[in-house]
C-alpha atoms as a PDB file:
ATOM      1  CA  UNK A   1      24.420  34.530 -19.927  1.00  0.00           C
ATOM      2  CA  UNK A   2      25.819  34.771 -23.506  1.00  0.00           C
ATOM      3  CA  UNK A   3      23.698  32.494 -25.015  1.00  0.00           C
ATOM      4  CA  UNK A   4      20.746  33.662 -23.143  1.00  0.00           C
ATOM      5  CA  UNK A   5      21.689  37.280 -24.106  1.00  0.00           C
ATOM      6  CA  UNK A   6      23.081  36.750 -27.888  1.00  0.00           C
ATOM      7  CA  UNK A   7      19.290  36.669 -29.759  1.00  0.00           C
ATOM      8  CA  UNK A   8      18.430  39.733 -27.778  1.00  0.00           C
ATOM      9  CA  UNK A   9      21.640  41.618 -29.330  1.00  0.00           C
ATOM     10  CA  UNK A  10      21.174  40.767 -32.771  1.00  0.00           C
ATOM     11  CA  UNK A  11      17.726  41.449 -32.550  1.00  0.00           C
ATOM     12  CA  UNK A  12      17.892  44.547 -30.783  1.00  0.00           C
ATOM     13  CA  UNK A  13      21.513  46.460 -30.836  1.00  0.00           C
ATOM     14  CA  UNK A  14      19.891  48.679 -27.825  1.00  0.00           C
ATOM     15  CA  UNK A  15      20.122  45.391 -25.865  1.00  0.00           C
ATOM     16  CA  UNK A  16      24.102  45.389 -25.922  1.00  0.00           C
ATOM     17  CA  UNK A  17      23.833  48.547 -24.497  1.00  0.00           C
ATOM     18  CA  UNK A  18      21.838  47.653 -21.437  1.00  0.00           C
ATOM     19  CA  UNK A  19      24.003  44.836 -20.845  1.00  0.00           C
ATOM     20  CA  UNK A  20      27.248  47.527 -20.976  1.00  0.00           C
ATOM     21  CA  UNK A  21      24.745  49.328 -18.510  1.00  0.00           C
ATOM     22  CA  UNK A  22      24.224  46.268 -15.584  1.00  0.00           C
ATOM     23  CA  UNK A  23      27.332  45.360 -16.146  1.00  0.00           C
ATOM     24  CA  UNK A  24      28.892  48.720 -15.114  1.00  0.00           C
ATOM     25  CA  UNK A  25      26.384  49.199 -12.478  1.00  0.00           C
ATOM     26  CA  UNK A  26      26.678  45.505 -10.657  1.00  0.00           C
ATOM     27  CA  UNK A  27      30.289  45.734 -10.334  1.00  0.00           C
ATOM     28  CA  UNK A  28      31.048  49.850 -10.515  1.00  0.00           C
ATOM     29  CA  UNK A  29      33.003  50.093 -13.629  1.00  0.00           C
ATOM     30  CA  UNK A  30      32.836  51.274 -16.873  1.00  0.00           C
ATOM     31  CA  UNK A  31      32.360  48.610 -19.312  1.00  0.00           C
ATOM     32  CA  UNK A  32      32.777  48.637 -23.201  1.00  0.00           C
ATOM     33  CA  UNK A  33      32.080  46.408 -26.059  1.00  0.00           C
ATOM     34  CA  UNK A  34      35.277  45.544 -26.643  1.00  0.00           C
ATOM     35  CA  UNK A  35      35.978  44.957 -23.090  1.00  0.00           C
ATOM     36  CA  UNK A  36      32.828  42.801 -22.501  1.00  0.00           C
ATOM     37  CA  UNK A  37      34.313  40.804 -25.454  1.00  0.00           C
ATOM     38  CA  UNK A  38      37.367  40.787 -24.598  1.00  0.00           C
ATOM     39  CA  UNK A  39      36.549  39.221 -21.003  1.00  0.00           C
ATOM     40  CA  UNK A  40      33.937  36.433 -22.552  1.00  0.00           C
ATOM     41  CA  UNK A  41      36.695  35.354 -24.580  1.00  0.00           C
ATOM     42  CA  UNK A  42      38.967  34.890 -21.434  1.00  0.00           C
ATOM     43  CA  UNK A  43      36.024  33.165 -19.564  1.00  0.00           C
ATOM     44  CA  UNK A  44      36.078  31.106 -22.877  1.00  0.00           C
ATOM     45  CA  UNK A  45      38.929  30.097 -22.130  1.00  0.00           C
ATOM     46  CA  UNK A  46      39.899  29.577 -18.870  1.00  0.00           C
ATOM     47  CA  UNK A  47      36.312  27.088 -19.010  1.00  0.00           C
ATOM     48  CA  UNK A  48      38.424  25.114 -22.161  1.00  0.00           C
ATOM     49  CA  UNK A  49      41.649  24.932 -19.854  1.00  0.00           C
ATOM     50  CA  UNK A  50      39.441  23.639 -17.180  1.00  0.00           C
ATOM     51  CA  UNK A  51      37.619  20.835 -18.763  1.00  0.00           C
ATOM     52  CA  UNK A  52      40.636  20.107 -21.385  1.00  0.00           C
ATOM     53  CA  UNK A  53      41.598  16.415 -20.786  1.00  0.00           C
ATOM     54  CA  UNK A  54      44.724  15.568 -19.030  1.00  0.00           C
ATOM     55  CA  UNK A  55      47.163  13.014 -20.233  1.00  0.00           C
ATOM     56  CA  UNK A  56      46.804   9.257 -18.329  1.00  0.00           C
ATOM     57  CA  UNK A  57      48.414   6.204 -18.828  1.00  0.00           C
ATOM     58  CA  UNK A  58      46.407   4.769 -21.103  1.00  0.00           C
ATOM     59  CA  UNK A  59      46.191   7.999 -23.301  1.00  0.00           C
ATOM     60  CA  UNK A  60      45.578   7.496 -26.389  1.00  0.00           C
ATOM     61  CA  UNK A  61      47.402  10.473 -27.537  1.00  0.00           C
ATOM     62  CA  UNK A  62      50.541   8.214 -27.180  1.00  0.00           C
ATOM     63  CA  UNK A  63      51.099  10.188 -24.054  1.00  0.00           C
ATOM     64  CA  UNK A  64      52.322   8.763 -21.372  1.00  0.00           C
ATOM     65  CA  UNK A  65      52.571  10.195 -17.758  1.00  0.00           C
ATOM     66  CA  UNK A  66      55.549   9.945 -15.869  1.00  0.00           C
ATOM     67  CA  UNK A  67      57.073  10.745 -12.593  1.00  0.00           C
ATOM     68  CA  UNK A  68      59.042  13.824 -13.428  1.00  0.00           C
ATOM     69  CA  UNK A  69      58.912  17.232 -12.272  1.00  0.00           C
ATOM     70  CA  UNK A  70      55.753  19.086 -12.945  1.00  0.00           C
ATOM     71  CA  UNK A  71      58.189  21.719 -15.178  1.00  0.00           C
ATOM     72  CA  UNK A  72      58.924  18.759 -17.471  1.00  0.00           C
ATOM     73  CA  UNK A  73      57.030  18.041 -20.474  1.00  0.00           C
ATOM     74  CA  UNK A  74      55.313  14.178 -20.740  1.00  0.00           C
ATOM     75  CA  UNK A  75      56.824  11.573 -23.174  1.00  0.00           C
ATOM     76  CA  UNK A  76      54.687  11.904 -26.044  1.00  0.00           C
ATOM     77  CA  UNK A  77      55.025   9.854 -29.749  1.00  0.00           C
ATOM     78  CA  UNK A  78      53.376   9.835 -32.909  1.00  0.00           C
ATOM     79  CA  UNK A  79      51.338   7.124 -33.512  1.00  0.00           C
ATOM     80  CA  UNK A  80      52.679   4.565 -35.999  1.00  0.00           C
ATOM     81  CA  UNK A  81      55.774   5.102 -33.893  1.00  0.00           C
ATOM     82  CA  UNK A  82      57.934   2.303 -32.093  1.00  0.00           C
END
């Protein structure tokens, strides 16, 4: 809905304040501009840590994964590195 909804805003700052409106009223709280923008930006990004690549074998990070524990960081060197 933000880039549906972001034209409308600029356009019209009366828009914003309908959206603080449905918003309140579809899920029966009080919402505020900085809390609306404060939760896109989390929705930001917990969609980033979704989609952000994971490290394979073949990475070409210079990554490499390997059987340790999860709490373990992988192997990782810079490239031009032996």
């Amino acid at each position: 809905m933000c880039l549906f909804i972001a034209f409308a805003v600029l356009d019209q700052p009366e828009t914003f304040q309908a959206l603080l409106d449905m918003l309140s009223a579809f899920y029966g709280i009080n919402m505020t501009g900085d809390g609306v923008t404060d939760l896109g930006k989390k929705v930001l990004k917990m969609e980033r840590d979704f989609t952000r690549p994971r490290a394979s074998p073949r990475s070409t990070t210079g990554c490499r994964a390997t059987s340790r524990p999860k709490s373990s960081r992988p192997q990782c060197r810079l490239r031009g590195q032996g």
